[in-house]
PDB file of N, CA and C in Angstrom:
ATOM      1  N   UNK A   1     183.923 108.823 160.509  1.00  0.00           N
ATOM      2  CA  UNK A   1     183.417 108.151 159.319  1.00  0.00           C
ATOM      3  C   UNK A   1     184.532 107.916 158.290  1.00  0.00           C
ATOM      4  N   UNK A   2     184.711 106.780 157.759  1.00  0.00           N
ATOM      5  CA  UNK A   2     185.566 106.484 156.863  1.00  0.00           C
ATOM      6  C   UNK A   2     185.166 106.259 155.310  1.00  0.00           C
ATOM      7  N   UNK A   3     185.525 106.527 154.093  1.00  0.00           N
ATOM      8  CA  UNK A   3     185.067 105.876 152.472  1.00  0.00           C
ATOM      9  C   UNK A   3     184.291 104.992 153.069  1.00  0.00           C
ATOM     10  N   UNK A   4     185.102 103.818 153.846  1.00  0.00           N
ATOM     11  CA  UNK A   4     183.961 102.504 153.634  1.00  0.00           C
ATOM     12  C   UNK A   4     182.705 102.313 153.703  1.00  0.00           C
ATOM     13  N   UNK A   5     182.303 103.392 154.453  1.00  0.00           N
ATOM     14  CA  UNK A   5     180.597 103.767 154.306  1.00  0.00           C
ATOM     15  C   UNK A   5     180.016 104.150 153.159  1.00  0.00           C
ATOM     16  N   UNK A   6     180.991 104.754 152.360  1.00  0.00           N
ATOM     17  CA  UNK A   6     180.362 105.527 151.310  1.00  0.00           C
ATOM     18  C   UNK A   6     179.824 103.951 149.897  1.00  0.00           C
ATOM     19  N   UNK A   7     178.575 104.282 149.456  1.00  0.00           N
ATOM     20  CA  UNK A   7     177.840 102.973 148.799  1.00  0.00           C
ATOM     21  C   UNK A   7     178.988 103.412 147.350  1.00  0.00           C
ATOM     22  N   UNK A   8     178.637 102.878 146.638  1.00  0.00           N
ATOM     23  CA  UNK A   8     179.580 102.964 145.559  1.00  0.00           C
ATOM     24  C   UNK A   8     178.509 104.090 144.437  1.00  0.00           C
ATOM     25  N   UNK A   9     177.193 103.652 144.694  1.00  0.00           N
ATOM     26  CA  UNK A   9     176.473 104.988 144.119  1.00  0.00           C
ATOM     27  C   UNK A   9     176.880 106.001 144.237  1.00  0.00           C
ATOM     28  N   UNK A  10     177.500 106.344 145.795  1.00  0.00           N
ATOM     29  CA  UNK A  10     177.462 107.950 146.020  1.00  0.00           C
ATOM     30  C   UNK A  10     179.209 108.165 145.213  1.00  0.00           C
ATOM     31  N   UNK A  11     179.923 107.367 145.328  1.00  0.00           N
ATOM     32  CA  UNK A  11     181.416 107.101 144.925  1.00  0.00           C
ATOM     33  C   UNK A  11     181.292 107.714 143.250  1.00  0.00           C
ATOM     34  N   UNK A  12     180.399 107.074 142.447  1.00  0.00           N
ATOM     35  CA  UNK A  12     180.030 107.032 141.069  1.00  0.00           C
ATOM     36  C   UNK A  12     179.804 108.738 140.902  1.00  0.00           C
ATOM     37  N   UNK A  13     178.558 109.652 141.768  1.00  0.00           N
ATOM     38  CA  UNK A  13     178.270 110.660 141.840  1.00  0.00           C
ATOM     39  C   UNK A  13     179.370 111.855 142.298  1.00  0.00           C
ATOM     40  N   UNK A  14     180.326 111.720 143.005  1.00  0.00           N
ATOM     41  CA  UNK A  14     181.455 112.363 143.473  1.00  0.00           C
ATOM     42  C   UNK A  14     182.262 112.196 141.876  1.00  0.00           C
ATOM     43  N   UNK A  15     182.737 111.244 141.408  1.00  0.00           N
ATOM     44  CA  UNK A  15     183.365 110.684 140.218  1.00  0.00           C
ATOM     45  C   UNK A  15     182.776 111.818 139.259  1.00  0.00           C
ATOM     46  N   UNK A  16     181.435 111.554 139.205  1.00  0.00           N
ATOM     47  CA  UNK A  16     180.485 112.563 137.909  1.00  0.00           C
ATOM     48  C   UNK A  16     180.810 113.524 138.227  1.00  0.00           C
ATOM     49  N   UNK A  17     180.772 114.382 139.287  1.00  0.00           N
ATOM     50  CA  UNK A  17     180.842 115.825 139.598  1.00  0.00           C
ATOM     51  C   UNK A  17     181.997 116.533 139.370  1.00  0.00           C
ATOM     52  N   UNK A  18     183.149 115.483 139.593  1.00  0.00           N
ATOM     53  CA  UNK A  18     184.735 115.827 138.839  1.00  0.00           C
ATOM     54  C   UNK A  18     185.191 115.430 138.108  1.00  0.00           C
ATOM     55  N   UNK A  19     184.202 115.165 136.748  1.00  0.00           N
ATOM     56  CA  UNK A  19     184.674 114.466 135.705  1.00  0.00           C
ATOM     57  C   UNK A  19     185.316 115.048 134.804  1.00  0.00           C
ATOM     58  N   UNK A  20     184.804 116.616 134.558  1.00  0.00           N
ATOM     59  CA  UNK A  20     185.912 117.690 133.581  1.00  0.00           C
ATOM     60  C   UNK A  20     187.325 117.899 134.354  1.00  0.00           C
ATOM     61  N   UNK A  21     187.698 118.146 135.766  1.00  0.00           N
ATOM     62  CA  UNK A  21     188.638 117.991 136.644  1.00  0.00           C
ATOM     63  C   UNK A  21     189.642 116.548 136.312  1.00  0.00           C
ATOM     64  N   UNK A  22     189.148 115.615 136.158  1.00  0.00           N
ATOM     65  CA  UNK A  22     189.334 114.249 136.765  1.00  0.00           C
ATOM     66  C   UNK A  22     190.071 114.134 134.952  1.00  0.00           C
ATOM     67  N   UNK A  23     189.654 114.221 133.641  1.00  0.00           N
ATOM     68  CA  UNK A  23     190.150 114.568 132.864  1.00  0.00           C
ATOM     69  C   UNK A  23     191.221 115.172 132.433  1.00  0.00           C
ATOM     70  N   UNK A  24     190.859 116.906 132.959  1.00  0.00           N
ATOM     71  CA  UNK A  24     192.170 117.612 132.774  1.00  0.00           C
ATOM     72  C   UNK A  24     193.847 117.200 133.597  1.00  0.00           C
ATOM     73  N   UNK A  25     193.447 116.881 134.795  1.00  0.00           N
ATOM     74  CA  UNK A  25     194.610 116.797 135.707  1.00  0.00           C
ATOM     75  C   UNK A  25     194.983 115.199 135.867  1.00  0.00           C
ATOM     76  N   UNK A  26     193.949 113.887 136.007  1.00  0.00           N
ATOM     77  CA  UNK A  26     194.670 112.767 135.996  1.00  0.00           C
ATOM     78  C   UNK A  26     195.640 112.377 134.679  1.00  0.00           C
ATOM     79  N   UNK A  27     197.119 112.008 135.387  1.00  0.00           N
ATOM     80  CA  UNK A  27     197.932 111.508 134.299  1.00  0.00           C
ATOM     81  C   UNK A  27     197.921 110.073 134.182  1.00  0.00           C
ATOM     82  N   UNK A  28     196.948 109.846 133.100  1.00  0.00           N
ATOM     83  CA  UNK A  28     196.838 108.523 132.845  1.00  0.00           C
ATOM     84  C   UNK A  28     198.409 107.719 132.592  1.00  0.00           C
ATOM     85  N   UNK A  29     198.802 108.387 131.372  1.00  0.00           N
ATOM     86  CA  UNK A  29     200.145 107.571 131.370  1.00  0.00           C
ATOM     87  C   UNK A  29     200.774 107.142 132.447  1.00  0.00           C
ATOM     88  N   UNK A  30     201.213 107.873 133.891  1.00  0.00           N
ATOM     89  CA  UNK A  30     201.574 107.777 134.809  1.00  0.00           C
ATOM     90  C   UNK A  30     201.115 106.974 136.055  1.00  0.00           C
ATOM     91  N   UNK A  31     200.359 106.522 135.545  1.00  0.00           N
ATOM     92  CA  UNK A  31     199.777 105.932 136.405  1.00  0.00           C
ATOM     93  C   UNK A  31     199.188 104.783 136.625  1.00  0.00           C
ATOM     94  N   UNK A  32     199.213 104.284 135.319  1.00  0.00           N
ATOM     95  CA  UNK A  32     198.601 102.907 134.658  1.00  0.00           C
ATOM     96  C   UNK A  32     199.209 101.906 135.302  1.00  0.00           C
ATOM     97  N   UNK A  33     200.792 101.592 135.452  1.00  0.00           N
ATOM     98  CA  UNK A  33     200.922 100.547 136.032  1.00  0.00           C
ATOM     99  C   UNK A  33     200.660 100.222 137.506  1.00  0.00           C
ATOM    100  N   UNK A  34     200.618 101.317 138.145  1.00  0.00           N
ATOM    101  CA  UNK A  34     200.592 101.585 139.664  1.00  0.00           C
ATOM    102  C   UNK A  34     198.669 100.802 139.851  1.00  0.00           C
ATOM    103  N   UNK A  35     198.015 101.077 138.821  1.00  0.00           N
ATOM    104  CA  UNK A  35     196.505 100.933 138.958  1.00  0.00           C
ATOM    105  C   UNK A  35     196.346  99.074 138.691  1.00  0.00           C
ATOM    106  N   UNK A  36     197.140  98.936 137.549  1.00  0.00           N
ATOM    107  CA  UNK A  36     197.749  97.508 137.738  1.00  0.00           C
ATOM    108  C   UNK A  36     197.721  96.965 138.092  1.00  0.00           C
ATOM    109  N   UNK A  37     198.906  97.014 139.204  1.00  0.00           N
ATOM    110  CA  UNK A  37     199.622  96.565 140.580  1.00  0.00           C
ATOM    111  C   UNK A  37     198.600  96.000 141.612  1.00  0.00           C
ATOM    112  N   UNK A  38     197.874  97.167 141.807  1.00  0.00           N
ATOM    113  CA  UNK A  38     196.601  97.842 142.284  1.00  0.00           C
ATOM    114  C   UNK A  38     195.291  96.418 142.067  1.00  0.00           C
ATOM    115  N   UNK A  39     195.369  95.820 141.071  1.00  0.00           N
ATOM    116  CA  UNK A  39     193.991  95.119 140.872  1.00  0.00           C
ATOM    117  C   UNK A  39     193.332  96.147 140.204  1.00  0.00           C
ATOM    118  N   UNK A  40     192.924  97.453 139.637  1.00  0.00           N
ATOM    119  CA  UNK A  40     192.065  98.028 139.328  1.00  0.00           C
ATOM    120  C   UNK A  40     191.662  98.558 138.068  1.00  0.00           C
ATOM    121  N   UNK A  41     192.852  98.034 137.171  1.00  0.00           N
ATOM    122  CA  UNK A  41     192.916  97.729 135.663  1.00  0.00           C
ATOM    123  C   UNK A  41     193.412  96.966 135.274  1.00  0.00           C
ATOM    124  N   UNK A  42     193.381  96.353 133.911  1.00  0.00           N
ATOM    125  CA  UNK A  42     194.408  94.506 133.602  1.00  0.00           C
ATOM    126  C   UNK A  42     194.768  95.099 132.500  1.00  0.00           C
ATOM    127  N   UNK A  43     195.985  94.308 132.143  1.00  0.00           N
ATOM    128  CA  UNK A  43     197.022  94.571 131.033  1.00  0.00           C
ATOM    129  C   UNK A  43     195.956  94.442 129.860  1.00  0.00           C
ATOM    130  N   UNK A  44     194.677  93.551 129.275  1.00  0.00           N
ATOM    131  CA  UNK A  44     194.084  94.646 128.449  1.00  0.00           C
ATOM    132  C   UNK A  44     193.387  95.464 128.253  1.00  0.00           C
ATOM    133  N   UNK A  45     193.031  96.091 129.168  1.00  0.00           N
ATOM    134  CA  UNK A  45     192.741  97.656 129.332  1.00  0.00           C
ATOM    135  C   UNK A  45     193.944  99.014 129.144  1.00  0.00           C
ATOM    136  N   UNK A  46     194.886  98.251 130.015  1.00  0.00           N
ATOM    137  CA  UNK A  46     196.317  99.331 129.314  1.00  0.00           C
ATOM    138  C   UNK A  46     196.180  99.215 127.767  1.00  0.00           C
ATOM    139  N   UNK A  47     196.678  98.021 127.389  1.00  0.00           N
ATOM    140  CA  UNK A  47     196.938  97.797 126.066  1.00  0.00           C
ATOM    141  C   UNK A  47     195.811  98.566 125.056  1.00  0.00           C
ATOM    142  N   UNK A  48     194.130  98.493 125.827  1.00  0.00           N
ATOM    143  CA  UNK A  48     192.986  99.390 125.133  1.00  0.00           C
ATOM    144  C   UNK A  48     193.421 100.896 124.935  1.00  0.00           C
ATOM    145  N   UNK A  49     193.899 101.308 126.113  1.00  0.00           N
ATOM    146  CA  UNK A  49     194.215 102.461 126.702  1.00  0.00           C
ATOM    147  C   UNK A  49     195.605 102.958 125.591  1.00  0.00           C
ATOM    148  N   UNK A  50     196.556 102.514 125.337  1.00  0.00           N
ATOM    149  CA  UNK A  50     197.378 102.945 124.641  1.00  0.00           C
ATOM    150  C   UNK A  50     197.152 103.116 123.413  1.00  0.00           C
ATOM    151  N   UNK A  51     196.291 102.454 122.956  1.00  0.00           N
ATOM    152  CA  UNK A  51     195.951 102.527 121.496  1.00  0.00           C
ATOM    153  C   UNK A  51     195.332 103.897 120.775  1.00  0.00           C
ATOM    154  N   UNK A  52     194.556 104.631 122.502  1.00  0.00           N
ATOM    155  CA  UNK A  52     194.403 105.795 121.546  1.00  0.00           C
ATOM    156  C   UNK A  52     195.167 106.527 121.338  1.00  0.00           C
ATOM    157  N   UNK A  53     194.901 107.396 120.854  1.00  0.00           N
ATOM    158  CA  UNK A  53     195.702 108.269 120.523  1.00  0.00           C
ATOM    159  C   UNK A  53     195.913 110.128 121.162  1.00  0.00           C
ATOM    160  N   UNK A  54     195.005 109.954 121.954  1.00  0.00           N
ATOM    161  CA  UNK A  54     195.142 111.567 122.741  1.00  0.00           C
ATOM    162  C   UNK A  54     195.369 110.733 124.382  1.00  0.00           C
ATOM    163  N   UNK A  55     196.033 111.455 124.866  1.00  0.00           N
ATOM    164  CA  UNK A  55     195.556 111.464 126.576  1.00  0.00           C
ATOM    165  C   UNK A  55     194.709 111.654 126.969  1.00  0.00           C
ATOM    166  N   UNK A  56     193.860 112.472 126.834  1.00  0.00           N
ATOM    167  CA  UNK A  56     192.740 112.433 127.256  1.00  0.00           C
ATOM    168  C   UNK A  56     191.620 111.717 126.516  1.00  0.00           C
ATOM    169  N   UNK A  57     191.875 111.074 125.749  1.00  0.00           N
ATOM    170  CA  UNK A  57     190.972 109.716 125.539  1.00  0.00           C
ATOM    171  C   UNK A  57     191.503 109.020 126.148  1.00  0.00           C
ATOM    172  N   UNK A  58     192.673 108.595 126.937  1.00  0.00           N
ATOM    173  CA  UNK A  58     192.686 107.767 127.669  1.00  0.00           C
ATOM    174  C   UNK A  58     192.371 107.964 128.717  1.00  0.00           C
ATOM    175  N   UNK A  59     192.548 109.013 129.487  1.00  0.00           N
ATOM    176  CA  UNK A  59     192.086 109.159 130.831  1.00  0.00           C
ATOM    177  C   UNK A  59     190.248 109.199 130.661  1.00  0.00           C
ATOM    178  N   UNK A  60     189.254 109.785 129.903  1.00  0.00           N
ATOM    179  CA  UNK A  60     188.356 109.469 129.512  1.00  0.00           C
ATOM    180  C   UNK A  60     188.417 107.932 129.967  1.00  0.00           C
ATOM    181  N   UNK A  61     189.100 106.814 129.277  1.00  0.00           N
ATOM    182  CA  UNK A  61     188.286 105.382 129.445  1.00  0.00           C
ATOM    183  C   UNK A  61     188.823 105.017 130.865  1.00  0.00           C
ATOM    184  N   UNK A  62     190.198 105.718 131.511  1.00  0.00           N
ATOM    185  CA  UNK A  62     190.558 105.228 133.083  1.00  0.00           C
ATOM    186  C   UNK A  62     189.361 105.689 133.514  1.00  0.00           C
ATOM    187  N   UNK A  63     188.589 107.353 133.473  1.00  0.00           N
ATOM    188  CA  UNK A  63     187.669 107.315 133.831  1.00  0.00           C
ATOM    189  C   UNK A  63     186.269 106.453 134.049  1.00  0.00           C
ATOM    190  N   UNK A  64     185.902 105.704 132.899  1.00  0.00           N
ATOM    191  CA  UNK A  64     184.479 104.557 132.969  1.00  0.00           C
ATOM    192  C   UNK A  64     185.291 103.572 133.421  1.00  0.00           C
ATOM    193  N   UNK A  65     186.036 103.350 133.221  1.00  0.00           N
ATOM    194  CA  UNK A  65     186.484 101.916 133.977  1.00  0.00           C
ATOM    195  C   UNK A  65     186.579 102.083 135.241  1.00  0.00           C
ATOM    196  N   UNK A  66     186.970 103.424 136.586  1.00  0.00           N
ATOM    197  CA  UNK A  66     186.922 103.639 137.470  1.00  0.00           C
ATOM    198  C   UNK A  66     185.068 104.090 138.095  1.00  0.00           C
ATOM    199  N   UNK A  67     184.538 104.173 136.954  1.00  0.00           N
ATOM    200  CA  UNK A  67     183.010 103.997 137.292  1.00  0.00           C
ATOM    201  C   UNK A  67     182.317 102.926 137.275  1.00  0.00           C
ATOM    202  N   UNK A  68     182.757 101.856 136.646  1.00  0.00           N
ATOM    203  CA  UNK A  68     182.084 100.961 136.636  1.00  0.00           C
ATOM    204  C   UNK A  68     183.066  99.728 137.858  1.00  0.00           C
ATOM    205  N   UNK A  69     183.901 100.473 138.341  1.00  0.00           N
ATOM    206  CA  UNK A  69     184.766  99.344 138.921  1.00  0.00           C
ATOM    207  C   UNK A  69     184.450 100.600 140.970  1.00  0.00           C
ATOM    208  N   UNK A  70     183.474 100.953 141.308  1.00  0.00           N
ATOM    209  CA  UNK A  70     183.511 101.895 142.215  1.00  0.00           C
ATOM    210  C   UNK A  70     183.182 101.451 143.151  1.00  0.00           C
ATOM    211  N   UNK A  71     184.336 100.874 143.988  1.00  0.00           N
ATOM    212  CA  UNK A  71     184.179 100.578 145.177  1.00  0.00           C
ATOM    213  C   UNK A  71     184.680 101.181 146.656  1.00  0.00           C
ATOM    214  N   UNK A  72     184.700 101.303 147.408  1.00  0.00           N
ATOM    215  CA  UNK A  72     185.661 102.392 148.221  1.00  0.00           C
ATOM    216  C   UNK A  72     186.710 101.925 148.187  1.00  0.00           C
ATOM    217  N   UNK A  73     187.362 100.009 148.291  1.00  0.00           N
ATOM    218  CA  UNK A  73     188.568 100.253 148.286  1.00  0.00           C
ATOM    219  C   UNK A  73     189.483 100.482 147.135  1.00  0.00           C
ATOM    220  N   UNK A  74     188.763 100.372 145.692  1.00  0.00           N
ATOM    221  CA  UNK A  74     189.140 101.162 144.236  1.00  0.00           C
ATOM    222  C   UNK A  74     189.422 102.682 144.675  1.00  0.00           C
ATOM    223  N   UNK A  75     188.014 103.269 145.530  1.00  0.00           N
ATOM    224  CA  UNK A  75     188.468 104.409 145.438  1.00  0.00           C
ATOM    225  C   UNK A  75     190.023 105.042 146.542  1.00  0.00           C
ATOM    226  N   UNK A  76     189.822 104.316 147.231  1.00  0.00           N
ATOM    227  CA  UNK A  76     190.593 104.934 148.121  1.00  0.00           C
ATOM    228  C   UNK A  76     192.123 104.536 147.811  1.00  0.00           C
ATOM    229  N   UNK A  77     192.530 103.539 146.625  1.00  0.00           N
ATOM    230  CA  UNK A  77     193.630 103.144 145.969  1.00  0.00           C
ATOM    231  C   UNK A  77     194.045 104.427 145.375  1.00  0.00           C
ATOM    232  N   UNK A  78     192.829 104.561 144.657  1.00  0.00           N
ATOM    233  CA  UNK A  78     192.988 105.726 142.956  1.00  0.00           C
ATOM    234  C   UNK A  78     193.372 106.862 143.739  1.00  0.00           C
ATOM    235  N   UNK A  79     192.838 107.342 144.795  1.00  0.00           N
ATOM    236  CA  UNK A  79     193.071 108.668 145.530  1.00  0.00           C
ATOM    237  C   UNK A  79     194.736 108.971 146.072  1.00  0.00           C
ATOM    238  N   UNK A  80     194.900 107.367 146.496  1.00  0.00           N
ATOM    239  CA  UNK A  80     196.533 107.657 147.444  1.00  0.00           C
ATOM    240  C   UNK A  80     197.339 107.621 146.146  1.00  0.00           C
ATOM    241  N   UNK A  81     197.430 106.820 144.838  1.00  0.00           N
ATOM    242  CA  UNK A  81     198.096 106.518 143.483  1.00  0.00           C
ATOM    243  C   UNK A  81     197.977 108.139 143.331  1.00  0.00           C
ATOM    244  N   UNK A  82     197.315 109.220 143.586  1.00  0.00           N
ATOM    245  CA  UNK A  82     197.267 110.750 142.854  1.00  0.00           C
ATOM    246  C   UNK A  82     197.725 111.031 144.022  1.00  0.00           C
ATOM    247  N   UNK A  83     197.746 110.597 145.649  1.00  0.00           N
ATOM    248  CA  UNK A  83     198.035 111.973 146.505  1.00  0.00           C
ATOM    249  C   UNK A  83     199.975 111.294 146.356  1.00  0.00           C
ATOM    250  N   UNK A  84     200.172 110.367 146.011  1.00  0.00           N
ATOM    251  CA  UNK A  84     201.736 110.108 146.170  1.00  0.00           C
ATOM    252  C   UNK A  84     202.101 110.520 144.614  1.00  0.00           C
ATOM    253  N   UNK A  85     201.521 111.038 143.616  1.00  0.00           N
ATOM    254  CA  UNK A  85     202.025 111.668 142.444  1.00  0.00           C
ATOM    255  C   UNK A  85     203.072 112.821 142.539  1.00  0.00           C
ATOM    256  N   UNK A  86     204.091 112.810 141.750  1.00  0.00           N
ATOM    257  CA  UNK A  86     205.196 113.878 142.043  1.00  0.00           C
ATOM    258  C   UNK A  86     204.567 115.609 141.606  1.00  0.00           C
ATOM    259  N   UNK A  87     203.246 115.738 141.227  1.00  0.00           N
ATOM    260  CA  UNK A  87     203.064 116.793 140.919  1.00  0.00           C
ATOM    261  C   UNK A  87     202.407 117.256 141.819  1.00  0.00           C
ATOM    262  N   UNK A  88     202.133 118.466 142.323  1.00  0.00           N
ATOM    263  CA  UNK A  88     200.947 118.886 143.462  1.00  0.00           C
ATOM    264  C   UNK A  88     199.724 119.209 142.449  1.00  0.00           C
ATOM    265  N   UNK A  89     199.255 119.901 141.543  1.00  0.00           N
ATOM    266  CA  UNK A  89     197.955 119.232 141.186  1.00  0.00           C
ATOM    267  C   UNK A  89     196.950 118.213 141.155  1.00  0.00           C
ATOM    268  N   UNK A  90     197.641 117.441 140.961  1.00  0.00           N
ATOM    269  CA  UNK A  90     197.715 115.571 141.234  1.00  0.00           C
ATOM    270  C   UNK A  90     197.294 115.430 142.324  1.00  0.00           C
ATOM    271  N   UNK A  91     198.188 115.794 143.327  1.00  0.00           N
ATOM    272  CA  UNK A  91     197.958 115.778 144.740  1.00  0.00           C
ATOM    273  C   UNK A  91     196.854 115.776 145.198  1.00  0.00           C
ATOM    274  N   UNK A  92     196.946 116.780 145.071  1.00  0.00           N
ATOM    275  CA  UNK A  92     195.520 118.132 145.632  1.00  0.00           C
ATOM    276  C   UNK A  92     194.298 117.239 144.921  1.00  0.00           C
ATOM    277  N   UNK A  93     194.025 116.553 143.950  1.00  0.00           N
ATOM    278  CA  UNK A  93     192.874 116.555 143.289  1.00  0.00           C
ATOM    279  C   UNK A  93     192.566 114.897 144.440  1.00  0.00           C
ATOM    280  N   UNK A  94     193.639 114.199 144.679  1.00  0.00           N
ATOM    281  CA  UNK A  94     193.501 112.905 145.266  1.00  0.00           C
ATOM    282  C   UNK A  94     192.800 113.177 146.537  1.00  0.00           C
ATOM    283  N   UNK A  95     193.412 114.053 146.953  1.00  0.00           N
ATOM    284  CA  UNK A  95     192.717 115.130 148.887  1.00  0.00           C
ATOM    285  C   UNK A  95     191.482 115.301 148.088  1.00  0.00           C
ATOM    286  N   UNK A  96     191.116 115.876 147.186  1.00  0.00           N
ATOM    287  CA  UNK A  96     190.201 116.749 147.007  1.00  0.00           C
ATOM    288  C   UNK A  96     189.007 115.490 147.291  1.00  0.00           C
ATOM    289  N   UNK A  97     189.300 114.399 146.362  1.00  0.00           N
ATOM    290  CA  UNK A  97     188.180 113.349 146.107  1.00  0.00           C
ATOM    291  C   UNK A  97     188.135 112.782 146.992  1.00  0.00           C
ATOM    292  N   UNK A  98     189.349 112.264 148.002  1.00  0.00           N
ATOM    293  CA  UNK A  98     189.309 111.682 149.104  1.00  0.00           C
ATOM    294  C   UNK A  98     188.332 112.567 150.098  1.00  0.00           C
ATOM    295  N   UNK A  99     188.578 113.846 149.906  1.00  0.00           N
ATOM    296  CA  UNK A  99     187.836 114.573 150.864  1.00  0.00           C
ATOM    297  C   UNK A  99     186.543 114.784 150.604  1.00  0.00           C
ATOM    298  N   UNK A 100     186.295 114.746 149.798  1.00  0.00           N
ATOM    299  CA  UNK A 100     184.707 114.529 149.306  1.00  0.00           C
ATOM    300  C   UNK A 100     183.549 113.127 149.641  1.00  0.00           C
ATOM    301  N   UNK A 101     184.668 111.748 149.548  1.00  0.00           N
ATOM    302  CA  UNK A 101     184.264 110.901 149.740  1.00  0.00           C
ATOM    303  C   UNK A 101     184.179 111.027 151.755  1.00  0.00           C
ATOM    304  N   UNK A 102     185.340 111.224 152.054  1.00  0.00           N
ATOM    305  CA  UNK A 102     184.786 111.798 153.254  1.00  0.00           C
ATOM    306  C   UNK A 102     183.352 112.991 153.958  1.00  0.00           C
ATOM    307  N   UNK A 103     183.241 113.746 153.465  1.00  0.00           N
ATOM    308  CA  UNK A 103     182.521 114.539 153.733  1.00  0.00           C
ATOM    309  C   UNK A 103     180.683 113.544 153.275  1.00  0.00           C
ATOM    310  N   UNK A 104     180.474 112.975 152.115  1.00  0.00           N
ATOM    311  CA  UNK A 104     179.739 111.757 152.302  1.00  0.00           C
ATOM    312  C   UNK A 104     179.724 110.804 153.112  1.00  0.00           C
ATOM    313  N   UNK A 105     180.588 110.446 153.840  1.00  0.00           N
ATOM    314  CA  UNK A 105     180.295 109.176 154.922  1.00  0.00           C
ATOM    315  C   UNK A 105     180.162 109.934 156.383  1.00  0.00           C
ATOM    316  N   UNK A 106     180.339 111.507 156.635  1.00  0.00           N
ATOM    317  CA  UNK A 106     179.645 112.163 157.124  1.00  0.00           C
ATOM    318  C   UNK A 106     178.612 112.668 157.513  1.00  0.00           C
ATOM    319  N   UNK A 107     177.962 113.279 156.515  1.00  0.00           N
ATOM    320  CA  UNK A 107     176.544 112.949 155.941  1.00  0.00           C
ATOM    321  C   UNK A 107     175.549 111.798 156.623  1.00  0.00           C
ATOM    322  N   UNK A 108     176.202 110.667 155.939  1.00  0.00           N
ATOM    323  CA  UNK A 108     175.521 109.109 156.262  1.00  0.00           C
ATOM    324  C   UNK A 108     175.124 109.422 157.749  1.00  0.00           C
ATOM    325  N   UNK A 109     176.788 109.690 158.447  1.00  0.00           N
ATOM    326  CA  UNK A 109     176.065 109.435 159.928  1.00  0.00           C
ATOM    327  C   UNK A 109     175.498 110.676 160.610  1.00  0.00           C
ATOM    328  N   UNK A 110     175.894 111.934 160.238  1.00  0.00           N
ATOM    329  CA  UNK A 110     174.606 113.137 160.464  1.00  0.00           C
ATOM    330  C   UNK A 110     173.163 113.179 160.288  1.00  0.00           C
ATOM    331  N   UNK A 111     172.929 112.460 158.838  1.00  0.00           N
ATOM    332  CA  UNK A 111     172.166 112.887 158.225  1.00  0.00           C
ATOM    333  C   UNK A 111     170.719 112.109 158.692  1.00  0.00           C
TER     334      UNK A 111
END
């Protein structure tokens, strides 16, 4: 079973469940242009995004914008953009979600 099974509902619900996680450890700054690149944010959303003033208000709005934009191949972008991050926290959290979204398209065909 691959993400691509996974509906973007269940994508949204994985998202919710690591949203205090998904906060503390995504580095928004770091990552913005790569998401870019990506198709999965536009220069004014960065430009929204810089304006605040904490990091974690920004990763907060990467967050709804990665909820309202939840598709598997969004997700499975956002996951490899954290598992190729130079930090292993980072890492680990990209496996983590990737592996979650896996363990749902599991499910699908067990269940």
């Amino acid at each position: 079973p691959t993400i691509a099974t996974v509906s973007p509902r269940q994508l949204k619900t994985i998202l919710h469940d690591c949203q205090e996680e998904f906060i503390q450890v995504v580095p928004t700054n770091d990552i913005l242009h790569r998401l870019k690149r990506e198709h999965i944010i536009s220069d004014r959303e960065i430009n929204d995004m810089r304006h605040l003033p904490y990091e974690e208000d920004r990763t907060a709005s990467l967050f709804d914008i990665l909820l309202k934009r939840a598709s598997h191949d969004n997700f499975q972008v956002f996951c490899q953009v954290l598992q190729n991050h130079s930090v292993r926290v980072v890492q680990q959290f990209g496996n983590d979600l990737e592996a979650m979204a896996r363990d749902a398209a599991a499910r699908l065909h067990t269940g």
